[in-house]
C-alpha atoms as a PDB file:
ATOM      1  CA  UNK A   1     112.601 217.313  48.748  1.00  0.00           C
ATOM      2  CA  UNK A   2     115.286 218.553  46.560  1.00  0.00           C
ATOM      3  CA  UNK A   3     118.872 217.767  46.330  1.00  0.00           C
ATOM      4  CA  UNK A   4     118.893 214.183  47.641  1.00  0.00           C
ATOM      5  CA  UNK A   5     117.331 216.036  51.161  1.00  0.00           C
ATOM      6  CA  UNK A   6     114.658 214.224  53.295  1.00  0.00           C
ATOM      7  CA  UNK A   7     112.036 216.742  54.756  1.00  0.00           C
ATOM      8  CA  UNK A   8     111.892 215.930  58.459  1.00  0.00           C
ATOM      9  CA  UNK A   9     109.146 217.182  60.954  1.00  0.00           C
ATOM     10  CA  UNK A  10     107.498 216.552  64.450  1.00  0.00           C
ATOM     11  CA  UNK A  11     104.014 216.062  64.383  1.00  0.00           C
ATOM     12  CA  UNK A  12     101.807 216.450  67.715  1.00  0.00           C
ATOM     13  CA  UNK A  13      98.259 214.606  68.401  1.00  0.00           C
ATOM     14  CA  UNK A  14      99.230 211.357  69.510  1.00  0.00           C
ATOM     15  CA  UNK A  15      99.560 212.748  72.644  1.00  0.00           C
ATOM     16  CA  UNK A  16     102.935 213.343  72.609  1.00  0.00           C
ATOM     17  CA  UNK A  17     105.772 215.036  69.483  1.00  0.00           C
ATOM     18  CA  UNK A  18     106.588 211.977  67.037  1.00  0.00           C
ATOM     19  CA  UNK A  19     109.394 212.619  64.710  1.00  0.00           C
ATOM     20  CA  UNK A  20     108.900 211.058  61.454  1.00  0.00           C
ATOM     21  CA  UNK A  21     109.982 211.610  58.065  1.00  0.00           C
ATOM     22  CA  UNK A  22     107.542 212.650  54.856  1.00  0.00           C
ATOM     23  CA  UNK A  23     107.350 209.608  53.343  1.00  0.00           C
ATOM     24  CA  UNK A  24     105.032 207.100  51.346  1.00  0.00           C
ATOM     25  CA  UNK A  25     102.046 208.214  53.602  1.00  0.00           C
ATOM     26  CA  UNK A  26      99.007 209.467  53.417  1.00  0.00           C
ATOM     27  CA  UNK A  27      98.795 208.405  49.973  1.00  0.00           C
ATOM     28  CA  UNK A  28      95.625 207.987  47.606  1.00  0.00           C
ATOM     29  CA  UNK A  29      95.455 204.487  46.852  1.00  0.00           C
ATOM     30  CA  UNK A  30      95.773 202.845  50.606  1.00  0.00           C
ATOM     31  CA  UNK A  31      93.273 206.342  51.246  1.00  0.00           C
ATOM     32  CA  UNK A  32      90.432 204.558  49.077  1.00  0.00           C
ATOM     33  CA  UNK A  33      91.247 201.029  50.661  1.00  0.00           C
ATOM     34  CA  UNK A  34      90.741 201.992  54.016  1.00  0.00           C
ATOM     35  CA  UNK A  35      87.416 204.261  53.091  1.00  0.00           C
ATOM     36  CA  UNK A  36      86.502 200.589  50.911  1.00  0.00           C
ATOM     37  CA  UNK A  37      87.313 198.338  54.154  1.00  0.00           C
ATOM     38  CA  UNK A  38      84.980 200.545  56.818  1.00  0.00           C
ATOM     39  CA  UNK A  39      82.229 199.636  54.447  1.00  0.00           C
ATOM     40  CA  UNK A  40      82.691 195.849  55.943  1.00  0.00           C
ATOM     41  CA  UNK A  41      82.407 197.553  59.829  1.00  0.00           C
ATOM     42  CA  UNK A  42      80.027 196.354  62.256  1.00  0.00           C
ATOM     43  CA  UNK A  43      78.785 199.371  63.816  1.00  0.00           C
ATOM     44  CA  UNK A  44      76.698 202.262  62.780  1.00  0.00           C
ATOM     45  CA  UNK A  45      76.737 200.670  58.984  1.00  0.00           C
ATOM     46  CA  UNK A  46      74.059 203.376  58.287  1.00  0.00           C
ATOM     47  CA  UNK A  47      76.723 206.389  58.379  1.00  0.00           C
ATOM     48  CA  UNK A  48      79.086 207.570  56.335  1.00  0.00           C
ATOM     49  CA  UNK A  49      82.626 207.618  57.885  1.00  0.00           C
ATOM     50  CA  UNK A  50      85.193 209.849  55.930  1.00  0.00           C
ATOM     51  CA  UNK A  51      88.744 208.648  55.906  1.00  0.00           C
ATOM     52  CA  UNK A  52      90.855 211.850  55.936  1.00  0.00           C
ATOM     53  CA  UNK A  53      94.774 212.010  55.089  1.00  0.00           C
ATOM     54  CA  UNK A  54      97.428 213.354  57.735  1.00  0.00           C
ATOM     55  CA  UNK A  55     100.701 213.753  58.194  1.00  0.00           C
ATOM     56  CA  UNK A  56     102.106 209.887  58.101  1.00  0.00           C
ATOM     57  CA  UNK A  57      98.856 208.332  57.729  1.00  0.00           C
ATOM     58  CA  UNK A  58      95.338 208.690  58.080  1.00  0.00           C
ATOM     59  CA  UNK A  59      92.484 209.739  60.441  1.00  0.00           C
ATOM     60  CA  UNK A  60      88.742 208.444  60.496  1.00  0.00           C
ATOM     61  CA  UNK A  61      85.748 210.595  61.150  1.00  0.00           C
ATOM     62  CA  UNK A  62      82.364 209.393  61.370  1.00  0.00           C
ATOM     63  CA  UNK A  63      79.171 211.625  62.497  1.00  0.00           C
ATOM     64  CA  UNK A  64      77.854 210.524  66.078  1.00  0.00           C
ATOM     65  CA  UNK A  65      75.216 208.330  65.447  1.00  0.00           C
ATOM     66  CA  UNK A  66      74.617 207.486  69.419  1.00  0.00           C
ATOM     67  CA  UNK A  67      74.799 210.851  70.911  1.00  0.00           C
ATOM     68  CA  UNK A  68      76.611 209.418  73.300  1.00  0.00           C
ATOM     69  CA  UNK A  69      79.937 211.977  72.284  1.00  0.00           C
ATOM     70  CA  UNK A  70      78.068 214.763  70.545  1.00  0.00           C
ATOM     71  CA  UNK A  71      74.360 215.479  71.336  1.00  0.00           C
ATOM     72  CA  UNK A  72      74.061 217.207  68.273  1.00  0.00           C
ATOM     73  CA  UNK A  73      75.041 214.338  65.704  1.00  0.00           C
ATOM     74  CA  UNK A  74      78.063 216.074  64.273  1.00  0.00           C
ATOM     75  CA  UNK A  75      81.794 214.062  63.342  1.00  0.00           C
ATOM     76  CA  UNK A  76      83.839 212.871  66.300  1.00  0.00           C
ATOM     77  CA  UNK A  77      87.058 211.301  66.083  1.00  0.00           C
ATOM     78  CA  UNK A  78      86.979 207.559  65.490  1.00  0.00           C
ATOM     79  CA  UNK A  79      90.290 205.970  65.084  1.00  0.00           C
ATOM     80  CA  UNK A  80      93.624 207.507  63.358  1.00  0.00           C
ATOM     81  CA  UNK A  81      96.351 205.445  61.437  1.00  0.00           C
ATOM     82  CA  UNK A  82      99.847 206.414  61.158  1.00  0.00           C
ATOM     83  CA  UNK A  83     102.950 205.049  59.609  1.00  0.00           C
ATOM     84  CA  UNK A  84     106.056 204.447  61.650  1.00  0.00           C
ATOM     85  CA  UNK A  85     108.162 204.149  58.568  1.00  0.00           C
ATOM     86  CA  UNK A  86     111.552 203.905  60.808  1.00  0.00           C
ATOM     87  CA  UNK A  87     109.861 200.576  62.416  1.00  0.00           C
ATOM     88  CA  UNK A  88     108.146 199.723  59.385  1.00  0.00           C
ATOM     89  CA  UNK A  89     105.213 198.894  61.477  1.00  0.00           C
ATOM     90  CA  UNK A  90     101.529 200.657  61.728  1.00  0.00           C
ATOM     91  CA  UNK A  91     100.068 202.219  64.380  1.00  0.00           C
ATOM     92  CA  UNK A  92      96.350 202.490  65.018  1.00  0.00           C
ATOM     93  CA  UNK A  93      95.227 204.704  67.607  1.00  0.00           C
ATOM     94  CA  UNK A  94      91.851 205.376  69.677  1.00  0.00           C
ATOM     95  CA  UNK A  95      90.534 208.544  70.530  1.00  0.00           C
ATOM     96  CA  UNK A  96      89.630 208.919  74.738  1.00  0.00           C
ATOM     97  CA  UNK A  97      86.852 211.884  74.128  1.00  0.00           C
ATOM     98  CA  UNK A  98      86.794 211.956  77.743  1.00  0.00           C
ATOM     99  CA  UNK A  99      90.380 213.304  77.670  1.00  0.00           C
ATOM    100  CA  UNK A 100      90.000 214.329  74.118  1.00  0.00           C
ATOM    101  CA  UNK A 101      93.146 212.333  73.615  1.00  0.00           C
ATOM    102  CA  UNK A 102      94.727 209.949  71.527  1.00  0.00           C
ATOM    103  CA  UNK A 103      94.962 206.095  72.816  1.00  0.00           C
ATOM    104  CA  UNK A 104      97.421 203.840  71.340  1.00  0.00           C
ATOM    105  CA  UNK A 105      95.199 200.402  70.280  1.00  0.00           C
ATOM    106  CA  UNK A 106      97.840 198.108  68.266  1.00  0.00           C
ATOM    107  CA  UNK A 107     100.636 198.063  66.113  1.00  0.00           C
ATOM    108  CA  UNK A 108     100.979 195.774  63.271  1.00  0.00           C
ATOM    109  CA  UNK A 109     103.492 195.159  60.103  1.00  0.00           C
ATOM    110  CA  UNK A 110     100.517 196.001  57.550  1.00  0.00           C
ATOM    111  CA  UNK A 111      97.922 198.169  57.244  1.00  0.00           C
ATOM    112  CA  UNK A 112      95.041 196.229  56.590  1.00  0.00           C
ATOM    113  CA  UNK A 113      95.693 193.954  59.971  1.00  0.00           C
ATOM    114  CA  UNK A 114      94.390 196.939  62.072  1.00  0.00           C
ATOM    115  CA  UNK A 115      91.797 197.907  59.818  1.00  0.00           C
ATOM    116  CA  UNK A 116      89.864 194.492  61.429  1.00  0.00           C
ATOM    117  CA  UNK A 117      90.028 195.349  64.774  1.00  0.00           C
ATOM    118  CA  UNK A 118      88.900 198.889  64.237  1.00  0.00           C
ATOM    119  CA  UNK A 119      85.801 197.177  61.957  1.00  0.00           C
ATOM    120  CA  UNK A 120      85.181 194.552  64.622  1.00  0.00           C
ATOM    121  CA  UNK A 121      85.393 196.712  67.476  1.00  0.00           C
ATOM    122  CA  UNK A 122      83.863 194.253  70.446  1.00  0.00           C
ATOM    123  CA  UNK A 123      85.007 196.871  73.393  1.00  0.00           C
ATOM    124  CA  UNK A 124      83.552 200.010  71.564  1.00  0.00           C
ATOM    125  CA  UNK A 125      86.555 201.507  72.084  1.00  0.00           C
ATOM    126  CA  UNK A 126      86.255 203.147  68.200  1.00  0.00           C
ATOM    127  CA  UNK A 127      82.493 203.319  66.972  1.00  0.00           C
ATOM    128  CA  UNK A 128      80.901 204.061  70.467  1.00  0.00           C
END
């Protein structure tokens, strides 16, 4: 912002408002590492997942390989990424399509130490 002034906003979708701050996220570079680091994922290798940028971080879409959440084939959620600059920590969330809500899954200090779990994935809680 201008003047010295820091933009502050609530954003919804984590299932409840979270204040935060405009700050050093989404940004390109750590946009392209996460899209680079799904490439190592162990499920449904044979799609395409798109990494898109949100308000303090980052969602992941992926089209629905098993049909399990949309007969059709088209993009479900798959995991979203925010920044809790305040904390300084990460926060990677699942979404419940069931509830068609987001789950909280971890929290870690840097980025790329959620970006195993979510390639891992051994409960299917992500890529199901």
């Amino acid at each position: 912002m201008h003047n010295g002034q820091t933009a502050r906003y609530t954003m919804t979708g984590a299932n409840y408002p979270v204040p935060y701050v405009v700050g050093p996220h989404p940004n390109e570079f750590d946009l392209r590492r996460i899209t680079r680091l799904l490439a190592q994922r162990v499920r449904y290798r044979y799609v395409q997942p798109e990494v898109q940028a949100i308000v303090g971080g980052y969602q992941i879409v992926s089209p629905c390989c098993s049909r399990n959440i949309d007969a059709s084939g088209g993009m479900i959620d798959i995991a979203r990424l925010e920044y809790a600059d305040s904390e300084g920590v990460w926060r990677l969330y699942h979404k419940d399509h069931k509830l068609a809500v987001w789950k909280l899954h971890s929290v870690a200090p840097m980025l790329q130490m959620l970006i195993a779990p979510l390639n891992e994935d051994p409960s299917r809680v992500f890529w199901q």
